[in-house]
Protein backbone atom coordinates (compact mmCIF):
# COMPACT_ATOMS: atom_id res chain seq x y z
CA UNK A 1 -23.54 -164.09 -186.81
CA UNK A 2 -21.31 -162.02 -184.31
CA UNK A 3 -17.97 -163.88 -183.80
CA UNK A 4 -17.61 -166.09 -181.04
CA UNK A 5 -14.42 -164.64 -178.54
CA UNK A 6 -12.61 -167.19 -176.54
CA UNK A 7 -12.24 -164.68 -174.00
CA UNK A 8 -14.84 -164.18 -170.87
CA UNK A 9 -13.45 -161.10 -170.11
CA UNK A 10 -14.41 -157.99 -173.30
CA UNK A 11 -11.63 -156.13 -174.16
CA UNK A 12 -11.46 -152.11 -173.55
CA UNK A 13 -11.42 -150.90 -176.80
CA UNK A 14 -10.93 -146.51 -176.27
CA UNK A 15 -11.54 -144.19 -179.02
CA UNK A 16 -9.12 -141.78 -180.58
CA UNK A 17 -9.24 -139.59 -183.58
CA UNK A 18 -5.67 -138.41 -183.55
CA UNK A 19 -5.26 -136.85 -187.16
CA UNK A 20 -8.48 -135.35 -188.97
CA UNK A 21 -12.37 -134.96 -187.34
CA UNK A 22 -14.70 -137.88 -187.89
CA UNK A 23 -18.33 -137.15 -189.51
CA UNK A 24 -20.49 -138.71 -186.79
CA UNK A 25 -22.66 -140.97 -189.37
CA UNK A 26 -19.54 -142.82 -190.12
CA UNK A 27 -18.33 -143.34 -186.19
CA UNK A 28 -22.09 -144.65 -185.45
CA UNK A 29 -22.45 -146.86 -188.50
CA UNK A 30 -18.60 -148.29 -186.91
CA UNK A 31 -19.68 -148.79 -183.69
CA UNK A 32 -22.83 -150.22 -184.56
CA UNK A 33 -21.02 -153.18 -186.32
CA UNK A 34 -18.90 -153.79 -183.57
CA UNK A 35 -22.02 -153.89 -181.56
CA UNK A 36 -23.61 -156.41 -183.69
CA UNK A 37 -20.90 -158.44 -184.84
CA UNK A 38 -17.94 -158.08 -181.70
CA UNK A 39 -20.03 -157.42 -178.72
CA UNK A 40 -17.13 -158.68 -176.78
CA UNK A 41 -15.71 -155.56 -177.67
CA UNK A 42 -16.41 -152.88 -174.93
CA UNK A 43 -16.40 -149.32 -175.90
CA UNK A 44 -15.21 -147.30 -172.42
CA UNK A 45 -16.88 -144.45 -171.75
CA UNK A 46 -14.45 -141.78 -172.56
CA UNK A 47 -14.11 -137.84 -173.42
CA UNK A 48 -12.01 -138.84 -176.45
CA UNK A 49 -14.04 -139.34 -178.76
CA UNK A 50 -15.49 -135.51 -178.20
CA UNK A 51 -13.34 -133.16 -180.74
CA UNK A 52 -16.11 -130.24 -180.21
CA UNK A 53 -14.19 -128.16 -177.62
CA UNK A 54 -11.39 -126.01 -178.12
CA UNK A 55 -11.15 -126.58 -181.73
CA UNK A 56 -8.11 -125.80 -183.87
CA UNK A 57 -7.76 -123.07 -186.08
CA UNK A 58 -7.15 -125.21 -188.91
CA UNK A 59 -10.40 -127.39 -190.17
CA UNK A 60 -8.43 -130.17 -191.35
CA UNK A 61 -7.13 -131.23 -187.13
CA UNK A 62 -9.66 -133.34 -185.01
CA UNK A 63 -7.39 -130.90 -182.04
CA UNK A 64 -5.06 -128.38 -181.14
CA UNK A 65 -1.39 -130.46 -180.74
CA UNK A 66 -0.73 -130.26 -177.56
CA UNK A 67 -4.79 -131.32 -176.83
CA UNK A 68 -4.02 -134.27 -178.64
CA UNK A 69 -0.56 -135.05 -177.52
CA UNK A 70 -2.44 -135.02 -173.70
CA UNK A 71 -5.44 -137.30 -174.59
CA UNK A 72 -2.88 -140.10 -176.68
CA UNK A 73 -0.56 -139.94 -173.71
CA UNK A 74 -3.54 -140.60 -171.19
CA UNK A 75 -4.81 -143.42 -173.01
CA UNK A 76 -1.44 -145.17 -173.38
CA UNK A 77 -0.68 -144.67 -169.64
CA UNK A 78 -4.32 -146.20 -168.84
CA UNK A 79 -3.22 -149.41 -168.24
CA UNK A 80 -6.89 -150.86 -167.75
CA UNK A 81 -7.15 -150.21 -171.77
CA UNK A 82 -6.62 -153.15 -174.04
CA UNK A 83 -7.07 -151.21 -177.38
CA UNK A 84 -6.64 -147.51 -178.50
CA UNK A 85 -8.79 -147.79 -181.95
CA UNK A 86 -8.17 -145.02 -183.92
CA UNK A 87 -11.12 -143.09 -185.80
CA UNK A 88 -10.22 -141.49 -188.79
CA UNK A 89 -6.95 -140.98 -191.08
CA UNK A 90 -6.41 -137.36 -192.97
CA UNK A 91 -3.56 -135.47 -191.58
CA UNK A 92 -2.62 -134.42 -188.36
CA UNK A 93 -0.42 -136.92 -186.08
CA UNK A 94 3.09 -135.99 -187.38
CA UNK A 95 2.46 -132.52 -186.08
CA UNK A 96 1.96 -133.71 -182.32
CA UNK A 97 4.79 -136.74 -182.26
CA UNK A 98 7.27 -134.53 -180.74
CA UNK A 99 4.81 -133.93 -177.79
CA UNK A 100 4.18 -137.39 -176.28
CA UNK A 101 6.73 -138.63 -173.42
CA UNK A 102 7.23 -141.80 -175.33
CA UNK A 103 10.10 -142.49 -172.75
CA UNK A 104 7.00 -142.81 -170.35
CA UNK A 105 4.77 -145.51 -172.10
CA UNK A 106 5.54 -148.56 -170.66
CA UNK A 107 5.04 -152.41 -172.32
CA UNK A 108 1.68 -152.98 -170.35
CA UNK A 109 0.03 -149.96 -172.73
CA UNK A 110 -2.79 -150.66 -175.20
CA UNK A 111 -2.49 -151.38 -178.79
CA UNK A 112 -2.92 -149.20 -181.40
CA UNK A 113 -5.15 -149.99 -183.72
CA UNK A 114 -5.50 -148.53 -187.54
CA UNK A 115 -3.97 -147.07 -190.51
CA UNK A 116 -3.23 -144.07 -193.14
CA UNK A 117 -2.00 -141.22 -191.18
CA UNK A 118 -1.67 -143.78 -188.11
CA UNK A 119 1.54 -144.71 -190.10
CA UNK A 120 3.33 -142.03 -187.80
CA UNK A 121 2.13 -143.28 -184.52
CA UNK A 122 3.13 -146.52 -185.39
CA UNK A 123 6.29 -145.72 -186.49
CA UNK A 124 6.85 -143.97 -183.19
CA UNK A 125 5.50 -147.01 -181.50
CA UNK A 126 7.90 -149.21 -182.75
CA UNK A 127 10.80 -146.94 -181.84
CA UNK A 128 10.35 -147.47 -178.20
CA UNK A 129 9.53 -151.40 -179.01
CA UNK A 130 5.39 -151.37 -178.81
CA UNK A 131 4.23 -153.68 -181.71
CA UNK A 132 0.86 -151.90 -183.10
CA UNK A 133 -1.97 -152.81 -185.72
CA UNK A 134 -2.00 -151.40 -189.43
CA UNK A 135 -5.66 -152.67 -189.83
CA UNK A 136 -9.02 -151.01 -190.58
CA UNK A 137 -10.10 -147.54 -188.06
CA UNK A 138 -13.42 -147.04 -187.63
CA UNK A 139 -14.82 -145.30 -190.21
CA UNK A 140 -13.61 -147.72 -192.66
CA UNK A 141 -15.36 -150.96 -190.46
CA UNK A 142 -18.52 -150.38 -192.34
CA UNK A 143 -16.73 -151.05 -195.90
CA UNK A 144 -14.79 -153.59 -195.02
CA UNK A 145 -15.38 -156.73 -196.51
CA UNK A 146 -16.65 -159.49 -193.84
CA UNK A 147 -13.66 -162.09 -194.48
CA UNK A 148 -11.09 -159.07 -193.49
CA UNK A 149 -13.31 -157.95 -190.66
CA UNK A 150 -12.96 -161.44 -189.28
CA UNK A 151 -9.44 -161.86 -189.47
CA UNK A 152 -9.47 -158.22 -187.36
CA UNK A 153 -11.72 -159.70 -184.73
CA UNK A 154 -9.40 -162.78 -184.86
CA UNK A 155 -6.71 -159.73 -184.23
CA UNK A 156 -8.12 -158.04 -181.81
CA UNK A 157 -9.57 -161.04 -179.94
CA UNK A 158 -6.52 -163.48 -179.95
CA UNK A 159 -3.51 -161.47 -180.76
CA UNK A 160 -3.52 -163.91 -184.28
CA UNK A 161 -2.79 -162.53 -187.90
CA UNK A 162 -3.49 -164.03 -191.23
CA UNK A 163 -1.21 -164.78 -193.83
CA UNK A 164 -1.51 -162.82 -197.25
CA UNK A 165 -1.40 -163.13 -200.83
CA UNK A 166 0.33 -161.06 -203.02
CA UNK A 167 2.09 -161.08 -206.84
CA UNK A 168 5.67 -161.69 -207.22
CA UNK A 169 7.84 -159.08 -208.75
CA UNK A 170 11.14 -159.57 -207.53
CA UNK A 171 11.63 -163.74 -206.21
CA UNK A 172 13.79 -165.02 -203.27
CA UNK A 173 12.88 -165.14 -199.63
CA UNK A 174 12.87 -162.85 -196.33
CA UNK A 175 12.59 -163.17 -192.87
CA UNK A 176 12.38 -160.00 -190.56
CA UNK A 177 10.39 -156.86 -188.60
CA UNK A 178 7.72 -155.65 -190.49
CA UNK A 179 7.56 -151.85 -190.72
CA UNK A 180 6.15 -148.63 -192.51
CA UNK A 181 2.74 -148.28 -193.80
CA UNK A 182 1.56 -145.59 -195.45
CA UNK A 183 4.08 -144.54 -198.39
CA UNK A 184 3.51 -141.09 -197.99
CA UNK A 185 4.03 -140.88 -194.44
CA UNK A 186 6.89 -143.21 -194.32
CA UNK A 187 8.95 -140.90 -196.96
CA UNK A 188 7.91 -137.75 -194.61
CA UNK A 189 9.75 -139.26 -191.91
CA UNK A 190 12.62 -139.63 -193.38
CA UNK A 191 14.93 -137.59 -191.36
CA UNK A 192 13.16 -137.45 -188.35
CA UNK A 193 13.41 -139.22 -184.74
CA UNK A 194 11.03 -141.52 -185.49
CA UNK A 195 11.76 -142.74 -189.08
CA UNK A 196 11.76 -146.86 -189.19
CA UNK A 197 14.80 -148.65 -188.53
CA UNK A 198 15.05 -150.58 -191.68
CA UNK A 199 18.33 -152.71 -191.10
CA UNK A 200 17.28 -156.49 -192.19
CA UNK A 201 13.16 -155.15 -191.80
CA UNK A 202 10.42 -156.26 -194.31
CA UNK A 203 9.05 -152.45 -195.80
CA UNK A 204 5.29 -152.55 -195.90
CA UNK A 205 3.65 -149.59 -198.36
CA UNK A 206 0.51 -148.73 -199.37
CA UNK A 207 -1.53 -144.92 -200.55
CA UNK A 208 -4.59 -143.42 -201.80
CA UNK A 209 -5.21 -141.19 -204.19
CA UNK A 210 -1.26 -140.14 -205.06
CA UNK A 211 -0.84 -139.40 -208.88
CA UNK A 212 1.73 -141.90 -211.08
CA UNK A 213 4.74 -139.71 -210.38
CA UNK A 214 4.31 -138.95 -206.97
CA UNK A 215 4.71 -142.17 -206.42
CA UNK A 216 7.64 -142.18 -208.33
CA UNK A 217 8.90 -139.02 -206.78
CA UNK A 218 8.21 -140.83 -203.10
CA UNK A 219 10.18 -144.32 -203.94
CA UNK A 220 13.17 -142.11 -205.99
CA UNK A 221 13.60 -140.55 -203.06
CA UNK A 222 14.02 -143.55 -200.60
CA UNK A 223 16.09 -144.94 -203.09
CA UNK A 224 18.24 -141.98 -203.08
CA UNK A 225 18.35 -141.81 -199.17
CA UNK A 226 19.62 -145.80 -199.52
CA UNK A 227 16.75 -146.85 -196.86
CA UNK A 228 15.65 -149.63 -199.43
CA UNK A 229 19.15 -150.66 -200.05
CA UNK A 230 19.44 -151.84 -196.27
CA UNK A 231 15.71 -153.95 -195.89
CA UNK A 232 15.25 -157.46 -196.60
CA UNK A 233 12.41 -157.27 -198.36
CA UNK A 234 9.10 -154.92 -199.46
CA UNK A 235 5.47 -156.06 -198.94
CA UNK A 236 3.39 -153.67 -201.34
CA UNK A 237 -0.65 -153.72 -200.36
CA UNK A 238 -2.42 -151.23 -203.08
CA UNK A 239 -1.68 -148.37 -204.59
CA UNK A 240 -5.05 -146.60 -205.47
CA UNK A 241 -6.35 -143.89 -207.30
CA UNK A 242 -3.20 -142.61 -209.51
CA UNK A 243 -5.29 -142.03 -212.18
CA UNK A 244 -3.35 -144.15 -214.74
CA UNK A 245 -3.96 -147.91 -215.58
CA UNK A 246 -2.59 -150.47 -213.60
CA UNK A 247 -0.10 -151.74 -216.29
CA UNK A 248 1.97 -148.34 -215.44
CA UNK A 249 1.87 -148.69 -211.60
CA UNK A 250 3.43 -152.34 -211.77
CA UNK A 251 5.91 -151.10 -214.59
CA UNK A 252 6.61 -147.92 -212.02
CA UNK A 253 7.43 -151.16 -209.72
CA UNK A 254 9.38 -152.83 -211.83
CA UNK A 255 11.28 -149.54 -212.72
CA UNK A 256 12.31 -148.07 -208.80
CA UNK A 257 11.96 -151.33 -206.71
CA UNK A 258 13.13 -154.72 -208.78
CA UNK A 259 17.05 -153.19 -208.85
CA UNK A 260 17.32 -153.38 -204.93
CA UNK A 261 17.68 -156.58 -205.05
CA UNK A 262 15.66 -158.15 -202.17
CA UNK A 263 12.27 -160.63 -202.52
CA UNK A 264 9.14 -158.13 -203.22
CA UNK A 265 5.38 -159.04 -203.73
CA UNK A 266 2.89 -156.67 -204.75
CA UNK A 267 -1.12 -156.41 -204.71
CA UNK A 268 -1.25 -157.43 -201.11
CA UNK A 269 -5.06 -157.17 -199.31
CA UNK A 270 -4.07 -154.17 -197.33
CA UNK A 271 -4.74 -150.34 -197.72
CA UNK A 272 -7.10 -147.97 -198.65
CA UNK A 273 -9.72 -150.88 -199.84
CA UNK A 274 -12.15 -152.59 -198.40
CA UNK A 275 -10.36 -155.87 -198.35
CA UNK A 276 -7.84 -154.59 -195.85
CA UNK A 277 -6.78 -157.13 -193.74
CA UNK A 278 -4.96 -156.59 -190.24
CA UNK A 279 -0.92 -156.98 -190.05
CA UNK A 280 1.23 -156.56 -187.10
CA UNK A 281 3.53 -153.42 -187.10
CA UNK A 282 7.18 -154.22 -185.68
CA UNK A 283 5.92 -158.19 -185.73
CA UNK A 284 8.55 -160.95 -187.25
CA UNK A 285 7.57 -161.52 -190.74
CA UNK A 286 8.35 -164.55 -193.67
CA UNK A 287 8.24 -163.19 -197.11
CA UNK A 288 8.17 -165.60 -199.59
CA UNK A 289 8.90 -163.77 -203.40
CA UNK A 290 8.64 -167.32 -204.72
CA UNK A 291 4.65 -167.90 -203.40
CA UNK A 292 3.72 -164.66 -203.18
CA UNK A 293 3.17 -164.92 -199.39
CA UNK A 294 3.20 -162.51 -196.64
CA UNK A 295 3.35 -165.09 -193.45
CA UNK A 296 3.14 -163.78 -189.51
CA UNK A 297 6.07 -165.61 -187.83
CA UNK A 298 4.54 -163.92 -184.18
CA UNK A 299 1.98 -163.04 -182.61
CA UNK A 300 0.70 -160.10 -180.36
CA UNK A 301 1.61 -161.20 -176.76
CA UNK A 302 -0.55 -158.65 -175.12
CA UNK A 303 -4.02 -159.94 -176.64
CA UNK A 304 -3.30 -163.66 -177.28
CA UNK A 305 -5.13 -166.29 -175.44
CA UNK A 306 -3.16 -167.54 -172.31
């Protein structure tokens, strides 16, 4: 059954594919479900979702940089949007950050919606104070299981998260901003204008596909820069694909993270899987290393019910 919105008016969901080019099997099968099972969800009519034109040289870019700096700005000025719903991860954002008038994107813009490579966007986001949502993107609606779907129409519908279950590896408790994402594009922005602000935040990582000690090489060197040293606590979803049983990623874990000294939980529903639930990116967070519980302390003003 299609779940049931409390809203009478649909929300304007626009698409973007702001890092790598979308196969257009898996951008039907995602729109289909939203069709079936979120019809209050209205896809606008839009040239976005059209990478054909002007391509870039490089195969791996859904657009040239400053094309895609232009169509992100556009739909974050559009203030009729409710939702910018990213299509795909791979690479590409970080290239184009540099090119968007954040300075010009005011609180009544659209939330962004998705994850991976999104990491940068909502990193960027949050610098100018825009809360955003590290949830599934549309290609990866079709594998995701139906209980995390629904918390993400529950999301997108009433500006509501869920709570999550984790594993504790290092106990105590934390209250704070929840930032990051993606561990690989966190660590790149190290550095940078838009790297997090991590005084008193709550760290959330997750990857895909990142070998044992590139892992390693990624949390060394955020140890190194003292970043984890200032947060008040780490919320790690899953680390997948490094090739090595799981026994070495938690003692990895153990190894870089339980010395900081701040409440962690690991195994959290969120990444690359298809039980990836929706958090809120720059929203007030309890983290509870005694439960094992990743607990939404706020909401998404813009899309909860009045």
């Amino acid at each position: 059954m299609p779940y049931s919105s409390v809203h009478t008016r649909p929300r304007r969901v626009a698409l973007f594919a702001p890092s790598s080019p979308l196969e257009s099997e898996k951008l039907d099968a995602g729109l289909k479900l939203i069709e079936e099972k979120a019809p209050w969800l209205e896809i606008i009519n839009d040239t976005f979702t059209d990478q054909t034109e002007d391509m870039p040289s490089l195969p791996y870019l859904a657009g040239k940089d400053q094309l895609q700096a232009g169509r992100f700005t556009s739909l974050l000025l559009d203030t009729s949007i409710d939702i910018v719903w990213c299509l795909r991860g791979g690479y590409g954002s970080l290239r184009w950050l540099s090119m968007v008038p954040w300075d010009r994107i005011g609180h009544e813009a659209p939330v962004l919606t998705g994850f991976s490579d999104v990491s940068f966007l909502h990193s960027a986001l949050l610098q100018k104070g825009h809360l955003s949502i590290h949830g599934p993107l549309i290609s990866t609606l079709p594998i995701t299981t139906e209980p995390a779907r629904k918390a993400l129409w529950t999301c997108l519908d009433q500006g509501e998260f869920p709570s999550l279950s984790g594993t504790t590896l290092s106990p105590g408790k934390a209250k704070g901003p929840l930032i990051g994402g993606n561990l690989t594009c966190v660590t790149h922005l190290i550095g940078t204008t838009y790297e997090p602000g991590w005084d008193g935040a709550i760290l959330l990582i997750e990857d895909h596909n990142e070998a044992l000690y590139r892992l390693d090489r990624m949390l060394t060197q955020l140890l190194l820069t003292g970043r984890l040293s200032r947060l008040a606590g780490i919320a790690v979803g899953r680390l997948l694909g490094t090739g090595k049983p799981e026994k070495l990623l938690q003692t990895l874990l153990q190894d870089r993270l339980s010395s900081i000294g701040v409440p962690i939980i690991t195994d959290l529903p969120v990444g690359h899987i298809p039980d990836n639930y929706p958090l809120l990116i720059g929203g007030y967070y309890e983290l509870d290393g005694e439960k094992g519980l990743l607990k939404p302390m706020t909401g998404l003003p813009g899309l909860q019910r009045p």
